[in-house]
Protein backbone atom coordinates (compact mmCIF):
# COMPACT_ATOMS: atom_id res chain seq x y z
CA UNK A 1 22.26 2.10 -13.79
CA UNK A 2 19.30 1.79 -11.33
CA UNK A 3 16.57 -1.13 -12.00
CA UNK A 4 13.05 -1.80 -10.88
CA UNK A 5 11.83 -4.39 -8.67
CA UNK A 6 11.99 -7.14 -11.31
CA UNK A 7 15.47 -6.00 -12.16
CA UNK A 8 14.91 -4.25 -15.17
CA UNK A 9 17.42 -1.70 -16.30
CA UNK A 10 15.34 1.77 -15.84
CA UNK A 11 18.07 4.01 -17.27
CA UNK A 12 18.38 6.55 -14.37
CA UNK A 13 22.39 6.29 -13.36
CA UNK A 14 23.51 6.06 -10.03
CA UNK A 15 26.46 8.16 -10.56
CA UNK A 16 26.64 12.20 -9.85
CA UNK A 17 26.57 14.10 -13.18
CA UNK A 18 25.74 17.38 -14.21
CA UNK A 19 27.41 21.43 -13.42
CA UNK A 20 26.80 21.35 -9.88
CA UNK A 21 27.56 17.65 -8.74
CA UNK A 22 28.73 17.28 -5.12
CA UNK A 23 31.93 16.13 -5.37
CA UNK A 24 33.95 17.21 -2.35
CA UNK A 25 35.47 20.71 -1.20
CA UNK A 26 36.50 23.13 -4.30
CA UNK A 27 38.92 25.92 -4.03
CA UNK A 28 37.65 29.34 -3.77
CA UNK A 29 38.50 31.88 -6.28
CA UNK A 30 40.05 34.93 -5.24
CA UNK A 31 37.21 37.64 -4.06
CA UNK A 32 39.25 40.15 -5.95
CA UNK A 33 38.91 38.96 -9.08
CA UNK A 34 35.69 37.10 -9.40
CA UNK A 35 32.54 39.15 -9.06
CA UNK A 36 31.57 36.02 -6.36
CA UNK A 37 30.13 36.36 -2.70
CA UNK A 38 28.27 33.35 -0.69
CA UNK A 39 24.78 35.40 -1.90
CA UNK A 40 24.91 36.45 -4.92
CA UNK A 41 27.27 36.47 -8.13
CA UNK A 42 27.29 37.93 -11.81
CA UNK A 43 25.02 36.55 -14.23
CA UNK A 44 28.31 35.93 -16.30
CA UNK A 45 29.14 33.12 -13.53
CA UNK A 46 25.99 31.32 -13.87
CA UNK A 47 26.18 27.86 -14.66
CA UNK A 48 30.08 28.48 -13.35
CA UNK A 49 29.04 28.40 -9.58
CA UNK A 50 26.14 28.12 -7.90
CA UNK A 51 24.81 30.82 -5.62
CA UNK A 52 21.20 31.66 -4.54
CA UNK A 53 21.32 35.04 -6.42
CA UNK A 54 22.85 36.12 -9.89
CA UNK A 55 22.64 39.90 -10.38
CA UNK A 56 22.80 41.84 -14.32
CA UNK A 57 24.94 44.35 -13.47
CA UNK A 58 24.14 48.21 -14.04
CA UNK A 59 26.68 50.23 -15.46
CA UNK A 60 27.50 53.30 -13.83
CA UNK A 61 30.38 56.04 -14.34
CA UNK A 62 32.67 57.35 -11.84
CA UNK A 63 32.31 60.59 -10.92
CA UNK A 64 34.54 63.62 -10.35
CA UNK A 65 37.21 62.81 -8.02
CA UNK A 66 37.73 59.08 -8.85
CA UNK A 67 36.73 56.21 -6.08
CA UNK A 68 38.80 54.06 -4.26
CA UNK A 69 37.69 50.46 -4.53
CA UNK A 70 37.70 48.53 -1.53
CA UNK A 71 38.09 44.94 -0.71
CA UNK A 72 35.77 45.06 2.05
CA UNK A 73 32.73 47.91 3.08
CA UNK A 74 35.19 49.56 5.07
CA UNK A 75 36.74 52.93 5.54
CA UNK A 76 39.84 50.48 6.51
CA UNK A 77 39.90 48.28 4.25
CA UNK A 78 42.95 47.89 2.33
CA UNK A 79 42.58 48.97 -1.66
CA UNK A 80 42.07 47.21 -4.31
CA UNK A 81 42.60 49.75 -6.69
CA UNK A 82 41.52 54.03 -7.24
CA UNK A 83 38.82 54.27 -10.46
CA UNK A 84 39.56 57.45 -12.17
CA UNK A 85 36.32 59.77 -12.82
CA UNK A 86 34.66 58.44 -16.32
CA UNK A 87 35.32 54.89 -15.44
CA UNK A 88 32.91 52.56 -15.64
CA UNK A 89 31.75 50.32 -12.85
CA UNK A 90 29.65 46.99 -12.58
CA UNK A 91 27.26 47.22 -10.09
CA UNK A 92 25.65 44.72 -8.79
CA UNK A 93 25.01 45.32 -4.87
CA UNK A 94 24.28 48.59 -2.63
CA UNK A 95 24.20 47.89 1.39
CA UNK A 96 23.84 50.78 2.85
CA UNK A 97 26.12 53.92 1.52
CA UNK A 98 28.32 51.24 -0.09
CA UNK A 99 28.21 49.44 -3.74
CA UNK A 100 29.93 46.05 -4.45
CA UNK A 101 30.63 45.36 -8.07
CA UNK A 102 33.65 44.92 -10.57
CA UNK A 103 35.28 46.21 -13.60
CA UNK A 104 34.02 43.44 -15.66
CA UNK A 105 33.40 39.89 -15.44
CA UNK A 106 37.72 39.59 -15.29
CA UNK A 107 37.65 41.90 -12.00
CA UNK A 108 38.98 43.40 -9.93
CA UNK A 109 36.25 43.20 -7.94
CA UNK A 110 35.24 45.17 -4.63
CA UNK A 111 33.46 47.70 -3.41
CA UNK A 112 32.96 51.77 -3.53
CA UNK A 113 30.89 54.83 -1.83
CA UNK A 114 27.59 55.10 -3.51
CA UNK A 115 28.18 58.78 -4.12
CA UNK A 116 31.14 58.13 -6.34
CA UNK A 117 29.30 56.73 -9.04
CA UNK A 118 26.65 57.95 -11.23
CA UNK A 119 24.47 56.33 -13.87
CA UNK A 120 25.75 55.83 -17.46
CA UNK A 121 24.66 59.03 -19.49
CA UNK A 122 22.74 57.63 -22.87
């Protein structure tokens, strides 16, 4: 506990508490499986880790065709795994003609061509 100039106990602890103390280096979870970048996260994860952004996500569907999901925005990348058309897909990031999102909170997470998906019919 922390005390004033005449040595009075204030009540304000010295110690780290709290979510988000900084303790020292913590493992990071696999990218494929937790809806997690350095920028931005689900809104599930809040309060989980800490990240400048948390994104809602929007549901969309797969289309026609299926999608592949990607671990990276890359034609290269390797697969993650190939959504089937009437899936439905997490979005929570577009950069350019690709969308980054998950499954569901549980993964797996990556990322597919826009024009694969489609908004959720209501």
């Amino acid at each position: 506990m922390a005390s004033d100039e005449a040595g009075e106990d204030v009540g304000i602890s010295t110690h780290a508490q709290g979510p988000f103390v900084l303790s020292g280096p913590v493992g990071k979870p696999d990218e494929t499986r937790v809806p997690l970048r350095g920028d931005l996260a689900h809104i599930g994860l809040a309060g989980k880790y800490f990240v400048p952004h948390y994104a809602v996500p929007q549901p969309r569907t797969i289309m026609p065709g299926g999608a592949a999901m990607l671990a990276t925005p890359d034609e290269e990348a390797p697969e993650i795994c190939t959504l089937m058309e009437g899936d439905s897909f997490e979005l929570l990031d577009i950069t350019g003609s690709w969308a980054w999102g998950c499954l569901s909170l549980d993964g797996p997470v990556g990322y597919i061509h826009v024009d694969r998906m489609e908004p959720v019919s209501k």
